[in-house]
Protein backbone atom coordinates (compact mmCIF):
# COMPACT_ATOMS: atom_id res chain seq x y z
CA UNK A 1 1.57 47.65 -22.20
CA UNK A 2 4.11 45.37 -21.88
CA UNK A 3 3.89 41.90 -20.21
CA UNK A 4 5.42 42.79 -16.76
CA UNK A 5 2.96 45.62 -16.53
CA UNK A 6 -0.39 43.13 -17.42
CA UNK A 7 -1.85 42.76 -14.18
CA UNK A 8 -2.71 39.33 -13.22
CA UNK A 9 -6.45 38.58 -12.19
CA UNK A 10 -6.56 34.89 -12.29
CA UNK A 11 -4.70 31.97 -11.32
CA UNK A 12 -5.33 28.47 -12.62
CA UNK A 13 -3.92 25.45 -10.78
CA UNK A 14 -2.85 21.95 -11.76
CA UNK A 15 -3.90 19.33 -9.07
CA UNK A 16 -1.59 16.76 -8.16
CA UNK A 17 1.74 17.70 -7.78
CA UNK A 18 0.80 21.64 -7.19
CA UNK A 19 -1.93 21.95 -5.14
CA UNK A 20 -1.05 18.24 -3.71
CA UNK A 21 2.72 16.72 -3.31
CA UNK A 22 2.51 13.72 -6.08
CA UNK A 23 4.69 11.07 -4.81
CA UNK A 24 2.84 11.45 -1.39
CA UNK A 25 -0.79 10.33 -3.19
CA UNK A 26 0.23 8.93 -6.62
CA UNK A 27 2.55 6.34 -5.31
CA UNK A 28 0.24 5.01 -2.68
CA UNK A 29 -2.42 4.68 -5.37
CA UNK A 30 -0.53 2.82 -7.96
CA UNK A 31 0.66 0.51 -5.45
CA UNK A 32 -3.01 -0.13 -3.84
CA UNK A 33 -4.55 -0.34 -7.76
CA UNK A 34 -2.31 -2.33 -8.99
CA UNK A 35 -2.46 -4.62 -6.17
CA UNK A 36 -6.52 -4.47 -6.33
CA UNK A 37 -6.52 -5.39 -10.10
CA UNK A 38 -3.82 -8.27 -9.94
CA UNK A 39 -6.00 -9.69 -7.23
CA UNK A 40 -3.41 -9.69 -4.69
CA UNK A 41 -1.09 -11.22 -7.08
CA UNK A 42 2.35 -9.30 -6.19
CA UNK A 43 4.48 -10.64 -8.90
CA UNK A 44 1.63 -9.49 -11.55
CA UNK A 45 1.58 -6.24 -10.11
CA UNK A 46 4.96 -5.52 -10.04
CA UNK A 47 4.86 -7.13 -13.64
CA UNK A 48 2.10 -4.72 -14.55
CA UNK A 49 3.57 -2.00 -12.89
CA UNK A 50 6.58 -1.58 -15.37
CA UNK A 51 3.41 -1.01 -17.95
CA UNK A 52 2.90 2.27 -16.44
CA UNK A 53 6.62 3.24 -15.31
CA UNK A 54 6.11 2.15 -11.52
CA UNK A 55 8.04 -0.14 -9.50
CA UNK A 56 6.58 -1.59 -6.90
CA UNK A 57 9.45 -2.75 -4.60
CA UNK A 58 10.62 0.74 -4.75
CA UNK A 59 7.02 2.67 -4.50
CA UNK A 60 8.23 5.11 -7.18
CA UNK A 61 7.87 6.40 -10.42
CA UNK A 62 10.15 6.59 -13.23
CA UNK A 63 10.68 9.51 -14.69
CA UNK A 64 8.46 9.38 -17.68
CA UNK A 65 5.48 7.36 -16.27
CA UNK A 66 2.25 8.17 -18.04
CA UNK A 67 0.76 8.66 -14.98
CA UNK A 68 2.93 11.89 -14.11
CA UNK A 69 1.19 13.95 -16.82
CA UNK A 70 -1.23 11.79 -18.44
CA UNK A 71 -5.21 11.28 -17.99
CA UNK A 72 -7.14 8.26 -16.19
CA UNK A 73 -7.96 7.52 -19.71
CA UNK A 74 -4.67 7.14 -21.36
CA UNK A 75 -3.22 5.15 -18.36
CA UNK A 76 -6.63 2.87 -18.56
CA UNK A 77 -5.21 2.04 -22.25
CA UNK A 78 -1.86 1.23 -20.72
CA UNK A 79 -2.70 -1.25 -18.91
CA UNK A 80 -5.55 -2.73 -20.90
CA UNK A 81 -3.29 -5.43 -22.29
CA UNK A 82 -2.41 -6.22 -19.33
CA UNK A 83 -6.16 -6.96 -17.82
CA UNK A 84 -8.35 -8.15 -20.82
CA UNK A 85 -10.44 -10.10 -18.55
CA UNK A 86 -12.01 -6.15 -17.68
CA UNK A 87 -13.24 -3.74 -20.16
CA UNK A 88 -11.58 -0.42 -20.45
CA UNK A 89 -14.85 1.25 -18.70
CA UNK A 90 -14.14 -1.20 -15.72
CA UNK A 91 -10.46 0.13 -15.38
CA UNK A 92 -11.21 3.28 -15.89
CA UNK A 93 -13.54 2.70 -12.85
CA UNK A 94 -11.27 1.34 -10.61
CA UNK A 95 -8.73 4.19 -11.61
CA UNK A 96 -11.74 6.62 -10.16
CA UNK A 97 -12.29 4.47 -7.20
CA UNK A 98 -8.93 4.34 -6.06
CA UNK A 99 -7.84 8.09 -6.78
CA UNK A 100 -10.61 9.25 -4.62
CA UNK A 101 -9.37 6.79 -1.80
CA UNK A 102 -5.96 7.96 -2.30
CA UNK A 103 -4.45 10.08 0.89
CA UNK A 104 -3.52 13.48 0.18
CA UNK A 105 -0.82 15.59 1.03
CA UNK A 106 -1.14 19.77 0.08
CA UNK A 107 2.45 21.19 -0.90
CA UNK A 108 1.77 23.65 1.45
CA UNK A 109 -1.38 24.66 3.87
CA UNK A 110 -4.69 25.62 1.21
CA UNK A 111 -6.58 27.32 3.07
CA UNK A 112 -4.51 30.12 4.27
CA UNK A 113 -3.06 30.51 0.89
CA UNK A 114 -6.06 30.41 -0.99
CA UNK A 115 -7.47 32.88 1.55
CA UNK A 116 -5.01 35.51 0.68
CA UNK A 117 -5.36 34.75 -3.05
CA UNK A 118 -9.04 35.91 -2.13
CA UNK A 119 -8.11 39.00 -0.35
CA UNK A 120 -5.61 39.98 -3.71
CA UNK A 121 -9.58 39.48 -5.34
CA UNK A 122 -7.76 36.97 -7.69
CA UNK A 123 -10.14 34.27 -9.55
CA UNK A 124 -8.98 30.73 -9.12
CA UNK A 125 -9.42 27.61 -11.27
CA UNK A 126 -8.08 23.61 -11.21
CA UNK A 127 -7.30 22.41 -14.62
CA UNK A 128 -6.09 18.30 -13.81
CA UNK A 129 -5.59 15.95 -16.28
CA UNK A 130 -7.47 13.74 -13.12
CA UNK A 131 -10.87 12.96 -13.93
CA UNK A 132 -13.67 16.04 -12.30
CA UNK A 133 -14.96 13.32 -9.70
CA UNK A 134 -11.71 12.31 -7.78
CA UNK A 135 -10.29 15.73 -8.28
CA UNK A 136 -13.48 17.78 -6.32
CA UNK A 137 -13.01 14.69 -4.07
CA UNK A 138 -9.52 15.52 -3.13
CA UNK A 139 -10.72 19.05 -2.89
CA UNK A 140 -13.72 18.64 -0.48
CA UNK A 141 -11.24 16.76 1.47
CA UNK A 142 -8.63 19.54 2.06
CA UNK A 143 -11.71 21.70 2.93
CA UNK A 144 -10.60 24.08 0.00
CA UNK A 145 -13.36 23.49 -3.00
CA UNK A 146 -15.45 26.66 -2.00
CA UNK A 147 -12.44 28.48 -2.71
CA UNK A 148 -12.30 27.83 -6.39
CA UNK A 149 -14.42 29.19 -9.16
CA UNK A 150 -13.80 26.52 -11.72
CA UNK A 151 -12.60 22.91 -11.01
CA UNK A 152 -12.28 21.15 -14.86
CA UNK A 153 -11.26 16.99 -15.14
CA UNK A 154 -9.91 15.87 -18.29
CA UNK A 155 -13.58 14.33 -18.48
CA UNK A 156 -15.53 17.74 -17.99
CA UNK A 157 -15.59 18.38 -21.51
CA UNK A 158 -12.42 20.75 -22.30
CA UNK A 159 -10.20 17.88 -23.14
CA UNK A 160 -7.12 17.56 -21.13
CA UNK A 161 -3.74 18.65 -21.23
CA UNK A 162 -1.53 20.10 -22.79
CA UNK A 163 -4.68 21.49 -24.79
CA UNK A 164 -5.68 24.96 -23.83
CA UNK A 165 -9.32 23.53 -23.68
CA UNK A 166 -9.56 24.09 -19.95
CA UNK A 167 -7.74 26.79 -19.06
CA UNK A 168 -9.67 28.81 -21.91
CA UNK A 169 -12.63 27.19 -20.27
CA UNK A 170 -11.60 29.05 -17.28
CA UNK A 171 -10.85 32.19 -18.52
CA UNK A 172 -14.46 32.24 -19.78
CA UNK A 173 -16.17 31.37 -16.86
CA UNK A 174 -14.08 33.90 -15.03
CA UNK A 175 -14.65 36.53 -17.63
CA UNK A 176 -10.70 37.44 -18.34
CA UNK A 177 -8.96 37.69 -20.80
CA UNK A 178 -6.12 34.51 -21.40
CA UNK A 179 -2.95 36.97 -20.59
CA UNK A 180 -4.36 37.88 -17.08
CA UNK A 181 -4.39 34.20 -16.40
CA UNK A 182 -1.51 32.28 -14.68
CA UNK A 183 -1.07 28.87 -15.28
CA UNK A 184 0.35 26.98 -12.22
CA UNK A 185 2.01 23.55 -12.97
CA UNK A 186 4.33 20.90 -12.37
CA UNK A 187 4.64 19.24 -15.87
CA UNK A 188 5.61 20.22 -18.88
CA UNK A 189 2.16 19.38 -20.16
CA UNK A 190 0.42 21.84 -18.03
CA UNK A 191 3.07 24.81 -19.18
CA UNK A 192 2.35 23.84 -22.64
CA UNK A 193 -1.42 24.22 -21.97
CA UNK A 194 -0.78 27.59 -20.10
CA UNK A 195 1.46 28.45 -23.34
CA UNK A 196 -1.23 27.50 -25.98
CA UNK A 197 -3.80 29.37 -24.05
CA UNK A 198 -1.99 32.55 -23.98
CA UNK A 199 -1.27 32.83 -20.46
CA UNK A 200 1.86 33.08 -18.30
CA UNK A 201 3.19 30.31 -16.19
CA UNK A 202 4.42 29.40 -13.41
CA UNK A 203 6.14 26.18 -11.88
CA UNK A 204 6.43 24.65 -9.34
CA UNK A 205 9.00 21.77 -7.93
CA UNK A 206 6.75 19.33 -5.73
CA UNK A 207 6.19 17.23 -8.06
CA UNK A 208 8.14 14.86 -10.40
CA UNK A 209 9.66 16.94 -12.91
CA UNK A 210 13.05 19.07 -12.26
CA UNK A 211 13.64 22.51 -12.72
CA UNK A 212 15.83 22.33 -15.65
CA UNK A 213 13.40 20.68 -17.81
CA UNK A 214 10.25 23.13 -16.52
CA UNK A 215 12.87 26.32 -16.81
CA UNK A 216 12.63 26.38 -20.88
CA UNK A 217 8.44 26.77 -20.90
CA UNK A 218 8.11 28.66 -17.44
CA UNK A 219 8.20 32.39 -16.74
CA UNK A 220 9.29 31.52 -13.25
CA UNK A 221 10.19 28.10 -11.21
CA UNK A 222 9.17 28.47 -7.78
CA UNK A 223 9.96 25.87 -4.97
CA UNK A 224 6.09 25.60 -4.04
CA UNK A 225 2.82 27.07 -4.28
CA UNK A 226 3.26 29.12 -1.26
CA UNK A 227 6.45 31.02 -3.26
CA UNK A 228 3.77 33.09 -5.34
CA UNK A 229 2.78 36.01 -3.21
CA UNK A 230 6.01 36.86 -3.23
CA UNK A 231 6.63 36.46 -6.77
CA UNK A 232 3.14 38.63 -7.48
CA UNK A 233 4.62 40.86 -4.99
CA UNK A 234 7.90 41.62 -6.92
CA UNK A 235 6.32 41.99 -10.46
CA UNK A 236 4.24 44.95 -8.51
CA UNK A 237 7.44 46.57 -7.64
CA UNK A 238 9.92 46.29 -10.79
């Protein structure tokens, strides 16, 4: 059978900057966090801010911030330098405390979406490099965790991306096989994960990463989210 004609029986979503626009949350968390943690100090924070590839007079991220693809963990050894009076368990606290606090933005409406996901009797998974606790957070908040059959952190115990660890976690607890999976990303990390696990992916242009750098690793780049019944609609018909 050949690829076009493997049907698709799962979808697995990246968080922020699929499911939720990035800039919209990530940019009003680094300012808030690094504000917090340079108690109120605004030169420090902007100072600390470079650390991580954010500039606060802006409120934007460069291009190759760690915090675009990387994990709570990796961006907590960042900026550890830069705060020895904390341990690295303290930071990686206040990452938690502030993600969850963070205001969220879906690319498009969830819950319609997801619903008709449900009706195409498609399994759905989260795979974020976010740790589990903020992420179901962010979830519960857009009313839209019931609608998922596997939520995975970088912290759940798959490892993080752009391992396969999670999505093959997913595929398990879904009981299909990797190349019914989609993989649904805005990074090149989370189209390498869908491409080490086997599956076919998909992305997606809300969040910080253009098109001609997701192109080379994607089957298709789609504006948003809410582009892929159509897309699953014209694989039926070709």
């Amino acid at each position: 059978m050949s690829e076009k004609h493997i049907p698709i029986s799962g979808l697995c979503f990246d968080k922020d900057g699929t499911l939720f626009d990035f800039a919209a949350t990530w940019e009003a968390w680094a300012a808030s966090f690094l504000l917090r943690a340079s108690n109120g100090d605004i030169a420090r924070a902007a100072r600390v801010g470079e650390a991580i590839g954010f500039d606060t007079a802006a409120r934007k991220f460069s291009d190759d911030s760690i915090v675009i693809a990387g994990t709570p963990g990796e961006v907590a050894t960042a900026l550890a330098p830069y705060f020895t009076d904390m341990s690295r368990a303290a930071l990686l606290q206040m990452l938690d405390e502030e993600a969850v606090n963070a205001p969220q933005q879906a690319a498009v409406p969830l819950l319609p979406l997801l619903t008709e996901f449900r009706a195409r009797n498609l399994m759905l998974g989260v795979a974020t490099n976010d740790s589990e606790g903020p992420a179901r957070a962010h979830l519960d908040a857009a009313g839209v965790t019931q609608m998922f059959d596997f939520v995975a952190g970088y912290d759940s115990g798959y490892g993080g991306k752009p391992a396969a660890g999670q999505l093959l976690a997913f595929a398990a607890a879904v009981d299909l096989p990797p190349e019914q999976v989609v993989m649904v990303g805005d990074s090149t990390h989370d189209l390498n994960a869908g491409r080490a696990a086997g599956m076919r992916t998909v992305a997606v242009l809300t969040g910080a990463a253009k098109a001609d750098v997701l192109a080379p690793l994607a089957d298709v780049v789609l504006r948003d989210i809410g582009e892929i019944p159509a897309w699953l609609d014209s694989r039926s018909t070709t």
